[in-house]
PDB file of N, CA and C in Angstrom:
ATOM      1  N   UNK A   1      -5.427  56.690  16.995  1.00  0.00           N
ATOM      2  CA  UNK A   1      -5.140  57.744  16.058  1.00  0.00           C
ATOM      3  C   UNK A   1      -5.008  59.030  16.861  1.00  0.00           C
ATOM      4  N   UNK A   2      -4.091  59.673  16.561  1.00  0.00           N
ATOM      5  CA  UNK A   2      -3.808  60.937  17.312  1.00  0.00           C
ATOM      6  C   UNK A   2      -4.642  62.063  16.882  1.00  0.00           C
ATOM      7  N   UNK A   3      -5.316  62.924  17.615  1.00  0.00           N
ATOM      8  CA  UNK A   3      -6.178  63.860  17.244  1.00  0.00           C
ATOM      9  C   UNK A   3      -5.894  64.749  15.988  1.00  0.00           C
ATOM     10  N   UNK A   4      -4.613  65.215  15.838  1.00  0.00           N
ATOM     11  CA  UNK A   4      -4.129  65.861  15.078  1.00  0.00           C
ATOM     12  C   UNK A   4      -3.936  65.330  13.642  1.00  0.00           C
ATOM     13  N   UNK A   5      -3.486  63.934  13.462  1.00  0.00           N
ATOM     14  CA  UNK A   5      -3.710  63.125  12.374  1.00  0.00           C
ATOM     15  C   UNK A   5      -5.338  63.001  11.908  1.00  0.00           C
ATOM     16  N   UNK A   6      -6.116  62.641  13.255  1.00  0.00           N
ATOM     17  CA  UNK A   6      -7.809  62.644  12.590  1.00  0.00           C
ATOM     18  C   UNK A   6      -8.455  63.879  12.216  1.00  0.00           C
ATOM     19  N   UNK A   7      -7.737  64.976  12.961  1.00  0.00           N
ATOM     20  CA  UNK A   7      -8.432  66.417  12.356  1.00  0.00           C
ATOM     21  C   UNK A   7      -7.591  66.637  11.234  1.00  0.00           C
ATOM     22  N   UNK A   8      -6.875  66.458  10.360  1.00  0.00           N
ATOM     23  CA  UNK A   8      -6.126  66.277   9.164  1.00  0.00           C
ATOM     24  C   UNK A   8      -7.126  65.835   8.416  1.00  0.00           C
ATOM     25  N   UNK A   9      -7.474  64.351   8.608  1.00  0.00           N
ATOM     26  CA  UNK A   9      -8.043  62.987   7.904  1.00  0.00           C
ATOM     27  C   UNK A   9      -9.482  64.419   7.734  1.00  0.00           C
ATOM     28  N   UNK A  10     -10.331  64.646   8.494  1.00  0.00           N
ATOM     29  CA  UNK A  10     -11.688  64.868   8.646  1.00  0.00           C
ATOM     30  C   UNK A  10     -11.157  66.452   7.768  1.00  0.00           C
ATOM     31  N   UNK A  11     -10.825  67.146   7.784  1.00  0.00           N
ATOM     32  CA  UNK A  11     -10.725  68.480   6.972  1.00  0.00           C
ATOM     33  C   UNK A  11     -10.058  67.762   5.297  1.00  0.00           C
ATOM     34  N   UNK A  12      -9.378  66.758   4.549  1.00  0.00           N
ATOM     35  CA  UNK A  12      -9.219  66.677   3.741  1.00  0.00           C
ATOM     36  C   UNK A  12     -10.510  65.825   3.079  1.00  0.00           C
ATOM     37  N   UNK A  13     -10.963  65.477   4.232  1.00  0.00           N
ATOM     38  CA  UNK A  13     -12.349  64.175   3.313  1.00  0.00           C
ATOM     39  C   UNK A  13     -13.773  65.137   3.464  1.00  0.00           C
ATOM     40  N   UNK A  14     -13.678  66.161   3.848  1.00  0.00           N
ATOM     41  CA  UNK A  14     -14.601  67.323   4.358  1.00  0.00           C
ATOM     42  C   UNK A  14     -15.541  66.371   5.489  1.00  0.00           C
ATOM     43  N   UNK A  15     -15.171  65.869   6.148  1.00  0.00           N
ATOM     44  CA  UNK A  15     -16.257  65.267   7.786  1.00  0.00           C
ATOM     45  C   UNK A  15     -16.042  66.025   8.583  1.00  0.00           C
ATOM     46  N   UNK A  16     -16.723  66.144   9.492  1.00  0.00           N
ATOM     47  CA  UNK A  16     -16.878  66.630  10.921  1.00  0.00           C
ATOM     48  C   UNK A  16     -16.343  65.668  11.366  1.00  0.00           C
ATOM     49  N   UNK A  17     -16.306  66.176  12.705  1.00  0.00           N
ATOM     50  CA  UNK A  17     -15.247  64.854  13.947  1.00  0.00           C
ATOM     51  C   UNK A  17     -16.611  63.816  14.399  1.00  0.00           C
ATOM     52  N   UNK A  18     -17.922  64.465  14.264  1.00  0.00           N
ATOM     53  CA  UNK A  18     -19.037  63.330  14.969  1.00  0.00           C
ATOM     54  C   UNK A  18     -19.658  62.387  13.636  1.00  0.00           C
ATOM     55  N   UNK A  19     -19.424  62.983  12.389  1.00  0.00           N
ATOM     56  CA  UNK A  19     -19.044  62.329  11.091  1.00  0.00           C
ATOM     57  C   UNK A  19     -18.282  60.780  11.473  1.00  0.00           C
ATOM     58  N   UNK A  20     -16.714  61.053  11.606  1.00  0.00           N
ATOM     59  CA  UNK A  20     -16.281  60.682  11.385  1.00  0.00           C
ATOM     60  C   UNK A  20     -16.084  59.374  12.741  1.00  0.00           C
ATOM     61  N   UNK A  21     -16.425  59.980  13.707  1.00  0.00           N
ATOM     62  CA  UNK A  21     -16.581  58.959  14.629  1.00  0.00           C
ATOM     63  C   UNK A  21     -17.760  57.689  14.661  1.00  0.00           C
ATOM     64  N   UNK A  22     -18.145  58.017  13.729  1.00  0.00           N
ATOM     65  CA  UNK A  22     -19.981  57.090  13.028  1.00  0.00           C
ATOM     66  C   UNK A  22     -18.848  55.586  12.564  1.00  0.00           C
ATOM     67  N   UNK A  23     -17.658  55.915  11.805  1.00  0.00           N
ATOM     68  CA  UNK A  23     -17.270  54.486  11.261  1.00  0.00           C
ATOM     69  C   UNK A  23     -15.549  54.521  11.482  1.00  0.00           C
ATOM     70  N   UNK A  24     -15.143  55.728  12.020  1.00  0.00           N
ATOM     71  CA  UNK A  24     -14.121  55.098  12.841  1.00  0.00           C
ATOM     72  C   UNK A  24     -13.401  53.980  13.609  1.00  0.00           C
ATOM     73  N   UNK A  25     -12.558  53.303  13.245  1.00  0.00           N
ATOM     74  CA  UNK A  25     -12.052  52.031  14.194  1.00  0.00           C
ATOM     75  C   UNK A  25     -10.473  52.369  14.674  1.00  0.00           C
ATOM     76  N   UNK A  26     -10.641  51.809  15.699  1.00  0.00           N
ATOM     77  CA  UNK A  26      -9.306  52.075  16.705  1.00  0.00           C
ATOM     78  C   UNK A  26      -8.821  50.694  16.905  1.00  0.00           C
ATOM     79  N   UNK A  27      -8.177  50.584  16.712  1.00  0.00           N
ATOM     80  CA  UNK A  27      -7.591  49.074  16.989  1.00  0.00           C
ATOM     81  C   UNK A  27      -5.824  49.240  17.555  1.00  0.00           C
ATOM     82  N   UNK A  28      -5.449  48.661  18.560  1.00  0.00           N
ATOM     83  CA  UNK A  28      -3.521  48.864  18.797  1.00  0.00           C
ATOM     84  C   UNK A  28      -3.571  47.469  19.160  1.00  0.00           C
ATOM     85  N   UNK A  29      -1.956  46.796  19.353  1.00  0.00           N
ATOM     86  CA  UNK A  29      -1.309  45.724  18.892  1.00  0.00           C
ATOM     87  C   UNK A  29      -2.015  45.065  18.564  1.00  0.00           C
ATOM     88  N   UNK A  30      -1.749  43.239  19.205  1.00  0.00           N
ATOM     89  CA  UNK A  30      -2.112  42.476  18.095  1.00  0.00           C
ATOM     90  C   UNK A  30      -3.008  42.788  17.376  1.00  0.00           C
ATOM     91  N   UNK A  31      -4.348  43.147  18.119  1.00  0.00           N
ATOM     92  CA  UNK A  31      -5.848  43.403  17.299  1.00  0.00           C
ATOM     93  C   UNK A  31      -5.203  44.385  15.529  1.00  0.00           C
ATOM     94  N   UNK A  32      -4.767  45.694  15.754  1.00  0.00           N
ATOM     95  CA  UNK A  32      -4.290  46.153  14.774  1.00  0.00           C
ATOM     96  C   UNK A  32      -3.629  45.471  13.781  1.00  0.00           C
ATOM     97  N   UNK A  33      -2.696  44.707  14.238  1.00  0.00           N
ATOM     98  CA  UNK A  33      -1.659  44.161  12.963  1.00  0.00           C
ATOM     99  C   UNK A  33      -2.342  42.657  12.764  1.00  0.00           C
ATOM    100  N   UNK A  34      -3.681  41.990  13.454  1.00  0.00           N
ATOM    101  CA  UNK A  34      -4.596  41.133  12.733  1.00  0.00           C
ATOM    102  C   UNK A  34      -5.048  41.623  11.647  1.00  0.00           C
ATOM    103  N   UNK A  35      -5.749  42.874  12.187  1.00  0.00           N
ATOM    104  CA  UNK A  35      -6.634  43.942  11.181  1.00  0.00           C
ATOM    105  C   UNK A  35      -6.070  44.083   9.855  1.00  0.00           C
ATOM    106  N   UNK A  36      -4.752  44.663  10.587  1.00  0.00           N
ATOM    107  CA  UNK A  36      -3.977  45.037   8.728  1.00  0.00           C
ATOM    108  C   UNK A  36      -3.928  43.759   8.170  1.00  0.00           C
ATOM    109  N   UNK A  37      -3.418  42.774   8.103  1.00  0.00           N
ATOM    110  CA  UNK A  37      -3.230  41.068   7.560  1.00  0.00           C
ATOM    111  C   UNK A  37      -4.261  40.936   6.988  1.00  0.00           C
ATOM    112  N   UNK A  38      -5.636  40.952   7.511  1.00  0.00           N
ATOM    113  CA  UNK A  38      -6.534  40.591   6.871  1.00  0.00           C
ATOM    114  C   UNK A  38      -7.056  41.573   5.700  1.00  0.00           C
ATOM    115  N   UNK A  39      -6.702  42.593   6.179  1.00  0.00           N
ATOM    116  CA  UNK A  39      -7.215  44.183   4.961  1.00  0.00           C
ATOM    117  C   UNK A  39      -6.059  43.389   3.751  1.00  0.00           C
ATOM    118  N   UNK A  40      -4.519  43.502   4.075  1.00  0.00           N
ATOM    119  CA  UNK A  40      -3.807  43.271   2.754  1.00  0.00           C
ATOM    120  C   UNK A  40      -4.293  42.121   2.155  1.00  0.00           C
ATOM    121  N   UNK A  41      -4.694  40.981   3.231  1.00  0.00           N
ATOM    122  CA  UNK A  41      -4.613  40.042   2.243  1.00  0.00           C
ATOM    123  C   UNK A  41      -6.153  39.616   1.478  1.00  0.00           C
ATOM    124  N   UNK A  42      -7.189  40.455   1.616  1.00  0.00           N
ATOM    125  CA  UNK A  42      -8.389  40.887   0.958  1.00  0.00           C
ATOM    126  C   UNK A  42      -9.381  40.139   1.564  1.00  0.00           C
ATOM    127  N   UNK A  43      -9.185  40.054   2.758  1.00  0.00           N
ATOM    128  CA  UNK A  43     -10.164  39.218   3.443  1.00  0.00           C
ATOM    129  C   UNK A  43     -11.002  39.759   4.397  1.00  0.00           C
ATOM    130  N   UNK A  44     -10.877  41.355   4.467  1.00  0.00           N
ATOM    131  CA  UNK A  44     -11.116  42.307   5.190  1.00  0.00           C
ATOM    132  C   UNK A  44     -11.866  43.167   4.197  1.00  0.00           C
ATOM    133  N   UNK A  45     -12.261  43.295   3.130  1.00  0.00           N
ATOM    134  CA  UNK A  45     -12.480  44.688   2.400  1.00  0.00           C
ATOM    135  C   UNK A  45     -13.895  44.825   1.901  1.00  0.00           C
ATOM    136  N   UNK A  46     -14.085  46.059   0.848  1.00  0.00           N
ATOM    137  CA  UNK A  46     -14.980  46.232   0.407  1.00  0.00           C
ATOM    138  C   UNK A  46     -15.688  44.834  -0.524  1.00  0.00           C
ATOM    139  N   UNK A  47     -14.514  44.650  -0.895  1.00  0.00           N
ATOM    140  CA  UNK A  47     -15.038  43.617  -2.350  1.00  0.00           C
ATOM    141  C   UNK A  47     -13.947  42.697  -2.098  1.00  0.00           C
ATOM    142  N   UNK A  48     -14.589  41.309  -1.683  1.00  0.00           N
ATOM    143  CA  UNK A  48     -13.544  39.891  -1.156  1.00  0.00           C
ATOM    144  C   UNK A  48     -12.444  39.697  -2.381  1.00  0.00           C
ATOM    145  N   UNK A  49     -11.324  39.554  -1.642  1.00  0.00           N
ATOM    146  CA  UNK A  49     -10.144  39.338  -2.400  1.00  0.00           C
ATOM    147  C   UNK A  49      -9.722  40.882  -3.484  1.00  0.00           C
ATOM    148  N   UNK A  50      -9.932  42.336  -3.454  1.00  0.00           N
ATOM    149  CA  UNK A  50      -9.206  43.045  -3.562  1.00  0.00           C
ATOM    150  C   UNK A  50      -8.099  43.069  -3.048  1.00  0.00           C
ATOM    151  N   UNK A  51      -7.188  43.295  -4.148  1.00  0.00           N
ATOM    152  CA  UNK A  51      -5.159  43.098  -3.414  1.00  0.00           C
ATOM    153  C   UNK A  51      -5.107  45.046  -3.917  1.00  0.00           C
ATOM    154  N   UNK A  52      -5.762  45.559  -4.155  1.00  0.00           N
ATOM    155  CA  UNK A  52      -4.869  47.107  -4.428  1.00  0.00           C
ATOM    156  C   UNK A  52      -4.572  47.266  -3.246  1.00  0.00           C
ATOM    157  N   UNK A  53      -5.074  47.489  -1.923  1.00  0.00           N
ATOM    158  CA  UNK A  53      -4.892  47.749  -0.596  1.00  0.00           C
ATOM    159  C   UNK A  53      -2.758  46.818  -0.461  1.00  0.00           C
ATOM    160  N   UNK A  54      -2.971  45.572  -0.594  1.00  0.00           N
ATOM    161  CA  UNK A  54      -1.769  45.304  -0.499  1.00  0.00           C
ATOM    162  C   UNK A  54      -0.208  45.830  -1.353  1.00  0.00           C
ATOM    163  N   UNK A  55      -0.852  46.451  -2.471  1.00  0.00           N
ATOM    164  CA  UNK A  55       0.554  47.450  -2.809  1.00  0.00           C
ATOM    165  C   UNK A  55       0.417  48.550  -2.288  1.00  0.00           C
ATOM    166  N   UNK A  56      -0.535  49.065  -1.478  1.00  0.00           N
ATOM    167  CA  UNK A  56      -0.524  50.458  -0.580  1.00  0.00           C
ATOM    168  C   UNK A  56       0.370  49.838   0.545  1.00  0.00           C
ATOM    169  N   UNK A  57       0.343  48.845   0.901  1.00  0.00           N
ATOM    170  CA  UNK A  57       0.724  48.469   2.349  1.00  0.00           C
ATOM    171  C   UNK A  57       2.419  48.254   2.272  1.00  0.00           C
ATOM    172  N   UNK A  58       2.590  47.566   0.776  1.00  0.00           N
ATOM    173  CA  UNK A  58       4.019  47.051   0.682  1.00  0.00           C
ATOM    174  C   UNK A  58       4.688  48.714   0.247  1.00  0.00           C
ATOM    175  N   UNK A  59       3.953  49.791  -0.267  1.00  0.00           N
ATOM    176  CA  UNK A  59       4.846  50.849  -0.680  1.00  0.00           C
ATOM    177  C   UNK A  59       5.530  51.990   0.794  1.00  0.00           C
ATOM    178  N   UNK A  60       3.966  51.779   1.697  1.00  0.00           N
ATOM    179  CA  UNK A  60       4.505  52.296   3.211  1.00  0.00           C
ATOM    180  C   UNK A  60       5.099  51.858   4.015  1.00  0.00           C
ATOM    181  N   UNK A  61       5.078  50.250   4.058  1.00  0.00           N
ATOM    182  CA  UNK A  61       6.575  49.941   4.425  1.00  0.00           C
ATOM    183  C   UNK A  61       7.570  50.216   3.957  1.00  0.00           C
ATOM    184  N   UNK A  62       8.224  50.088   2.530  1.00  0.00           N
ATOM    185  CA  UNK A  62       9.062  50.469   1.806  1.00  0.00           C
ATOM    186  C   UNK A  62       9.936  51.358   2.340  1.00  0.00           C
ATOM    187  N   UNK A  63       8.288  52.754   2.593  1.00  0.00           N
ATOM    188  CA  UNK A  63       8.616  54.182   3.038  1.00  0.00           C
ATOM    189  C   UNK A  63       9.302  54.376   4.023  1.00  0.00           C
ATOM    190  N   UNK A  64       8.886  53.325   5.035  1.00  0.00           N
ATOM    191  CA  UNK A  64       8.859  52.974   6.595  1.00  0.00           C
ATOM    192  C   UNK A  64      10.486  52.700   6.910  1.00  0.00           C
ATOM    193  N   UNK A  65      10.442  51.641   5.995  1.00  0.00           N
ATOM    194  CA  UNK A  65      11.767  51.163   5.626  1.00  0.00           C
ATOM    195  C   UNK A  65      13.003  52.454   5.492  1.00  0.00           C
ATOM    196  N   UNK A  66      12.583  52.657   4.718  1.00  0.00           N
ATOM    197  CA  UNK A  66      13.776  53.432   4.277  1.00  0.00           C
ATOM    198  C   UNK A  66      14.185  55.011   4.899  1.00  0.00           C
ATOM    199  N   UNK A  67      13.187  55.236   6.265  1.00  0.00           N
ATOM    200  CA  UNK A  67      13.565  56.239   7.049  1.00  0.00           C
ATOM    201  C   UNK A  67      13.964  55.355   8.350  1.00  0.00           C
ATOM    202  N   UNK A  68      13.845  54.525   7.998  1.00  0.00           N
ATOM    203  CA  UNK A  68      14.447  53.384   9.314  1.00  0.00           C
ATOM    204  C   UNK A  68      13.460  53.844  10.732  1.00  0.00           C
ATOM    205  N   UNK A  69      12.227  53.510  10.211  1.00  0.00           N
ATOM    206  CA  UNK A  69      10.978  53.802  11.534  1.00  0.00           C
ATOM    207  C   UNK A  69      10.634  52.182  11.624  1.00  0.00           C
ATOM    208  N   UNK A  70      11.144  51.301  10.846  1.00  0.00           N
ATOM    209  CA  UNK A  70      10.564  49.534  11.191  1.00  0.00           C
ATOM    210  C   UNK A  70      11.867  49.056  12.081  1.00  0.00           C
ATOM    211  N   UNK A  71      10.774  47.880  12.910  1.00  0.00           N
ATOM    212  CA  UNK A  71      11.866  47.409  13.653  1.00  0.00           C
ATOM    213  C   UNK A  71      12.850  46.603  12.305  1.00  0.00           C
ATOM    214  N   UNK A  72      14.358  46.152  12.272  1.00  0.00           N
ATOM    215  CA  UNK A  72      15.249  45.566  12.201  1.00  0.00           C
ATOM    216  C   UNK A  72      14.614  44.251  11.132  1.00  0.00           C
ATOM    217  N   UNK A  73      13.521  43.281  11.591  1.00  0.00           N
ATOM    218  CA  UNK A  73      13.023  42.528  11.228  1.00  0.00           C
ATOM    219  C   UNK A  73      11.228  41.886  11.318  1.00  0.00           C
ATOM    220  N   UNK A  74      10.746  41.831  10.678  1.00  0.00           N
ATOM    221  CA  UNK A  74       9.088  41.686  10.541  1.00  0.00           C
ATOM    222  C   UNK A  74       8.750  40.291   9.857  1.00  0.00           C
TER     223      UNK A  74
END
């Protein structure tokens, strides 16, 4: 996460940065896009088998999509 995105995140949720580093996770490639798979598909979450997380996921692709920031095919 880029500093500037987490000092965003931490001033809209009112945390501090040593707040927010308490339950912070960093994850890049595979590890990350395991991570997300298991968050959409509710096997990751607060409460087993919540799918709201997975129409958050299908609407930012969408988003993703349609400024043409995804690769070609997924």
């Amino acid at each position: 996460m880029t500093l500037a995105v987490q000092q965003a995140f931490c001033a809209r949720q009112n945390f501090t940065a040593a707040e927010f580093e308490q339950f912070r996770l960093s994850l890049s490639g595979p590890r990350a896009v395991q991570h997300l798979l298991e968050v959409t598909a509710g096997l990751d979450s607060q409460m087993l088998g919540e799918t709201e997380i997975f129409g958050q996921v299908k609407e930012a692709y969408g988003a993703a999509q349609s400024h043409t920031v995804t690769p070609g095919r997924c």
